[in-house]
Structure formats: C-alpha cells, structure tokens
C-alpha atoms as a PDB file:
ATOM      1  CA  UNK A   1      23.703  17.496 -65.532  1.00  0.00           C
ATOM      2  CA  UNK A   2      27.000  17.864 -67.754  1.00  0.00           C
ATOM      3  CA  UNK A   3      29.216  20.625 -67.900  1.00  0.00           C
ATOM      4  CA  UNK A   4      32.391  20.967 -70.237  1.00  0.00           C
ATOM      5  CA  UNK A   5      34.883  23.931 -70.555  1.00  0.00           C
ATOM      6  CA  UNK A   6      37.898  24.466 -73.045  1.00  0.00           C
ATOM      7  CA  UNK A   7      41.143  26.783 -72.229  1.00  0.00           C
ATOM      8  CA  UNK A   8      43.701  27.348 -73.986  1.00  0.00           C
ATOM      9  CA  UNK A   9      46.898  26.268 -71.953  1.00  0.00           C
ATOM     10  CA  UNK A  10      48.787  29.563 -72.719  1.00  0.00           C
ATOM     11  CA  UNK A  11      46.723  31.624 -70.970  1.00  0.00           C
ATOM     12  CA  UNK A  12      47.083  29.900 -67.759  1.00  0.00           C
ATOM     13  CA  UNK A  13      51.016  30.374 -68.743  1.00  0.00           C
ATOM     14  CA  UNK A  14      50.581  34.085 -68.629  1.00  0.00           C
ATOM     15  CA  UNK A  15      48.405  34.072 -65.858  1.00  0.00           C
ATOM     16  CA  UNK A  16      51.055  31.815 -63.970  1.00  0.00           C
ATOM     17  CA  UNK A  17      54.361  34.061 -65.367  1.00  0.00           C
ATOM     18  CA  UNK A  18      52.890  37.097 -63.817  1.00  0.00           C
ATOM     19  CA  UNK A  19      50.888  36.347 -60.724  1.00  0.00           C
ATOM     20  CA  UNK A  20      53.633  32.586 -59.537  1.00  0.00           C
ATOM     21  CA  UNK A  21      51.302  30.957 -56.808  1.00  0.00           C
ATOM     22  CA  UNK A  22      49.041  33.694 -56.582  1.00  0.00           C
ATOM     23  CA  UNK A  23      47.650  32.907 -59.488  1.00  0.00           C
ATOM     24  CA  UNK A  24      46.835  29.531 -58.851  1.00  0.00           C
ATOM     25  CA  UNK A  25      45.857  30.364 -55.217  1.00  0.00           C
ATOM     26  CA  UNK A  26      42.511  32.464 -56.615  1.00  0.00           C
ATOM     27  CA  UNK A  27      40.912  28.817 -57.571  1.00  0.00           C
ATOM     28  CA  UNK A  28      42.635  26.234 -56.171  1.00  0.00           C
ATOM     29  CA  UNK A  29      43.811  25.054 -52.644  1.00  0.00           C
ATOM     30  CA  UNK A  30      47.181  24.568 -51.314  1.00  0.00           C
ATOM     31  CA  UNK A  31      46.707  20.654 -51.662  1.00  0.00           C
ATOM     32  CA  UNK A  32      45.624  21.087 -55.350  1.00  0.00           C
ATOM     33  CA  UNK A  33      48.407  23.145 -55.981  1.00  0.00           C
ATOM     34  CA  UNK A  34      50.021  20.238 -54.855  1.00  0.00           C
ATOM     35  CA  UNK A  35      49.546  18.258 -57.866  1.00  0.00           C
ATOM     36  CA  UNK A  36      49.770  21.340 -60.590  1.00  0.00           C
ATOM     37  CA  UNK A  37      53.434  19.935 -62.430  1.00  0.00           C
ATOM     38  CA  UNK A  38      52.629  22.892 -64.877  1.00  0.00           C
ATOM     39  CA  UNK A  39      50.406  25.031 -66.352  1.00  0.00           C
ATOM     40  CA  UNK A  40      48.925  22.285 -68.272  1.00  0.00           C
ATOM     41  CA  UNK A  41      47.820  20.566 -65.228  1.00  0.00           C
ATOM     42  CA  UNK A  42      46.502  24.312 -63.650  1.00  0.00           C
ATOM     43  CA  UNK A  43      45.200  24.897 -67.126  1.00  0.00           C
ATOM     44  CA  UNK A  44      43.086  21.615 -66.669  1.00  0.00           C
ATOM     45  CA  UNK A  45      42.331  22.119 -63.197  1.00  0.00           C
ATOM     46  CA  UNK A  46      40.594  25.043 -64.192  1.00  0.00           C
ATOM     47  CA  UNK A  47      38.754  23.737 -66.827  1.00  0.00           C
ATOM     48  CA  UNK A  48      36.925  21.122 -63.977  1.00  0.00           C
ATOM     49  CA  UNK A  49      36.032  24.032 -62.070  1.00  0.00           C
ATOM     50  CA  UNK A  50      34.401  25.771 -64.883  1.00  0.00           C
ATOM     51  CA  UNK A  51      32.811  22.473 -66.449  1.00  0.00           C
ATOM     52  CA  UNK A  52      31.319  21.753 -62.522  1.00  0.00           C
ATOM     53  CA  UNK A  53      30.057  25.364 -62.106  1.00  0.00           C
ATOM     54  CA  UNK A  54      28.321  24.888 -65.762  1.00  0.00           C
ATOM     55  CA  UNK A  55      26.680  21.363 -65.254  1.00  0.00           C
ATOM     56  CA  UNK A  56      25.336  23.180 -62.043  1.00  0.00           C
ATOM     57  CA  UNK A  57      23.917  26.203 -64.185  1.00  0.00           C
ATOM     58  CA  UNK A  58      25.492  28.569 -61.845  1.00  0.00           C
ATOM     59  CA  UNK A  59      28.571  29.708 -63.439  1.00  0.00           C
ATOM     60  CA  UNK A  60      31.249  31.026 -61.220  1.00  0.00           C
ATOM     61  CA  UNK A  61      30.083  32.875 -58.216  1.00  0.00           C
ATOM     62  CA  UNK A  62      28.235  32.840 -54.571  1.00  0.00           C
ATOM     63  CA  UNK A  63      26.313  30.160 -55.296  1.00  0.00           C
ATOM     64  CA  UNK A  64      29.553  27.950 -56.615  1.00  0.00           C
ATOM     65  CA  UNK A  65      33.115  29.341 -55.850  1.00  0.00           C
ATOM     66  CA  UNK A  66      36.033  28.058 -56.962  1.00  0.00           C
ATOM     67  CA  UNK A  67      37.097  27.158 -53.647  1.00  0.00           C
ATOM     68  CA  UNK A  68      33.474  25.347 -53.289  1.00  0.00           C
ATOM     69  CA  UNK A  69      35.264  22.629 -55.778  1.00  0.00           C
ATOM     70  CA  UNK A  70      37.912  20.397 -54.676  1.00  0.00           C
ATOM     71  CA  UNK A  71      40.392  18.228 -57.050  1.00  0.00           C
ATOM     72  CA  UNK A  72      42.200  15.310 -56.194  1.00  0.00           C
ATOM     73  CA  UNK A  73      43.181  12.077 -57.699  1.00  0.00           C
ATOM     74  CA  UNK A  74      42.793   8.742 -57.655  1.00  0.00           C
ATOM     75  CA  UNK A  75      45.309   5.703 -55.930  1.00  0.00           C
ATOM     76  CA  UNK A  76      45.762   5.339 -60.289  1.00  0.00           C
ATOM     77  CA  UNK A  77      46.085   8.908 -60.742  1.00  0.00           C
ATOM     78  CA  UNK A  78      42.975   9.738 -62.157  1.00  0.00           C
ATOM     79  CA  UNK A  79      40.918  12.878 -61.600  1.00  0.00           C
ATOM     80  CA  UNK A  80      37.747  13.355 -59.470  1.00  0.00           C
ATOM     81  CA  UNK A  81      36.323  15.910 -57.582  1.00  0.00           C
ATOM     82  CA  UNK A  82      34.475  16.653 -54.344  1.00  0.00           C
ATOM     83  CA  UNK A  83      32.376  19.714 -53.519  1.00  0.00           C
ATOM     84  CA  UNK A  84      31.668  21.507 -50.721  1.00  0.00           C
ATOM     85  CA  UNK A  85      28.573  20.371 -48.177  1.00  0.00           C
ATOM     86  CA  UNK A  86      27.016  23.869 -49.264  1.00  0.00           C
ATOM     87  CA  UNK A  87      26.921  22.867 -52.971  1.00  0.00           C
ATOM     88  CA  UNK A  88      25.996  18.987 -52.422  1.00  0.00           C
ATOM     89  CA  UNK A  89      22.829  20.657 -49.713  1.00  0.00           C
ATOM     90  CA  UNK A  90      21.737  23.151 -52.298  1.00  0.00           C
ATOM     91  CA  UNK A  91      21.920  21.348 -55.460  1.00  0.00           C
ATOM     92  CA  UNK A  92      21.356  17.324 -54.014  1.00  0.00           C
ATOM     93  CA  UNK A  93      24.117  16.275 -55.281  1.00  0.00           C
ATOM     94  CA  UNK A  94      24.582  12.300 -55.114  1.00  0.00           C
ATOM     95  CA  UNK A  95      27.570  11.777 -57.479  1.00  0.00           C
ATOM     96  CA  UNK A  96      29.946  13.518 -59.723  1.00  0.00           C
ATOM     97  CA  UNK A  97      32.661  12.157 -62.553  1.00  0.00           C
ATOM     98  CA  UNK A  98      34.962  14.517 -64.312  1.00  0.00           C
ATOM     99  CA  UNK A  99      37.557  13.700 -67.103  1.00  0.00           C
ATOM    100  CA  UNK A 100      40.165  15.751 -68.220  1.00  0.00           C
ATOM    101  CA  UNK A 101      42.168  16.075 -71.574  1.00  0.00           C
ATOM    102  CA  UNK A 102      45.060  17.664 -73.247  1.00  0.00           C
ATOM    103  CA  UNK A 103      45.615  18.124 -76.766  1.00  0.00           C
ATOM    104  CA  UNK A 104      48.676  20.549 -78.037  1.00  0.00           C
ATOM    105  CA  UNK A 105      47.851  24.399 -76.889  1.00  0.00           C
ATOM    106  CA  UNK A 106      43.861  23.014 -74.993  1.00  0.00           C
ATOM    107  CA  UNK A 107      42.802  21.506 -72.439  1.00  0.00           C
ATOM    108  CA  UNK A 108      39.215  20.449 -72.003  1.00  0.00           C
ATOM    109  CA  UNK A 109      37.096  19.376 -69.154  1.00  0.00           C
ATOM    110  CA  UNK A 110      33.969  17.086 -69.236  1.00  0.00           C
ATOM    111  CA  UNK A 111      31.798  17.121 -65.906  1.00  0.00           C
ATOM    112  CA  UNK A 112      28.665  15.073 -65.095  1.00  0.00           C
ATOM    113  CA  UNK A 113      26.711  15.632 -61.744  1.00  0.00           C
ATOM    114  CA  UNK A 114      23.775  13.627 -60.389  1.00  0.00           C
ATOM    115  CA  UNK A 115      21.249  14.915 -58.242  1.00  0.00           C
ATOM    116  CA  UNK A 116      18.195  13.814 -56.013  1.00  0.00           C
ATOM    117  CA  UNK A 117      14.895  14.581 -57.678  1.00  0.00           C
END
C-alpha cells in the first residue's frame, strides 16, 4: 500500500508561531520533537504521518492516530518510521519505507507499507 501527502511548509509556520511546542505536541512525541530543527522538518514530519494514515486507507483517526506513528532516523540520518503494535496487529503490517522531500514553500511525503495476506 502507498500513501503520499503534500503541505505547504508555511502553514506548519503559522501553526508553530501561534501554538510553540503545543503545536507540534498534537502529532508528534517528545523524542520526535527532538529532531524538528524547523518547521520544515515538522512540516515533513507531518506529511509521513498523513502519507502512513493514507497507504493504510484510514485517514487520521481511532483506527490510526498520530501518536500511533513514530519517526526516527537512521545512524545516516535518514527517515523511517515505526508504528504502534495496535496498527502492525490490525493491519499485518510486515514492513514500512517512507521518504521525505523539500522543495521551496512544500514538503512531500511518500509512504509504502507491506502487509501479510
């Protein structure tokens, strides 16, 4: 299953200038916050979320949160994601792979997710 989302970074700006770590606390975890440098990097963190919850079919919600998605990186820096054991036992998930870009005012998100027939 894929799943790909596009923001546009300066919404996450806005979102970030009004709410500070609030903002950023409503999808991602204190260690993903972690790695946010800006809100390019929040703008593509969101993006994964989105793309996940989309290559699942689900969208957003009770059967994938936010917080059901974790981001980390690699020992080279790259992206990848884990999800929670409530996601991976109703969906049978096996693997994942995520990529992220930039490109002036976007950032996009490309997700694929394997699964047990």
């Amino acid at each position: 299953m894929i799943g790909i989302d596009l923001i546009k970074t300066s919404r996450m700006k806005r979102l970030m200038d009004r709410f500070d770590k609030k903002a950023l606390q409503k999808f991602l975890s204190e260690d993903e916050i972690l790695l946010v440098k800006n809100h390019k990097t929040a703008a593509g963190f969101w993006a994964v979320k989105e793309a996940v919850s989309k290559a699942l079919g689900t969208g957003i919600g009770s059967e994938c949160a936010f917080h059901d998605i974790s981001i980390s990186k690699t020992s080279k820096g790259a992206p990848k994601i884990e999800l929670s054991e409530k996601v991976i036992e109703s969906f049978n998930v096996t693997d994942t792979s995520v990529s992220i870009t930039h490109d002036g005012e976007y950032a996009i998100a490309v997700v694929a997710i394997e699964t047990k027939s």
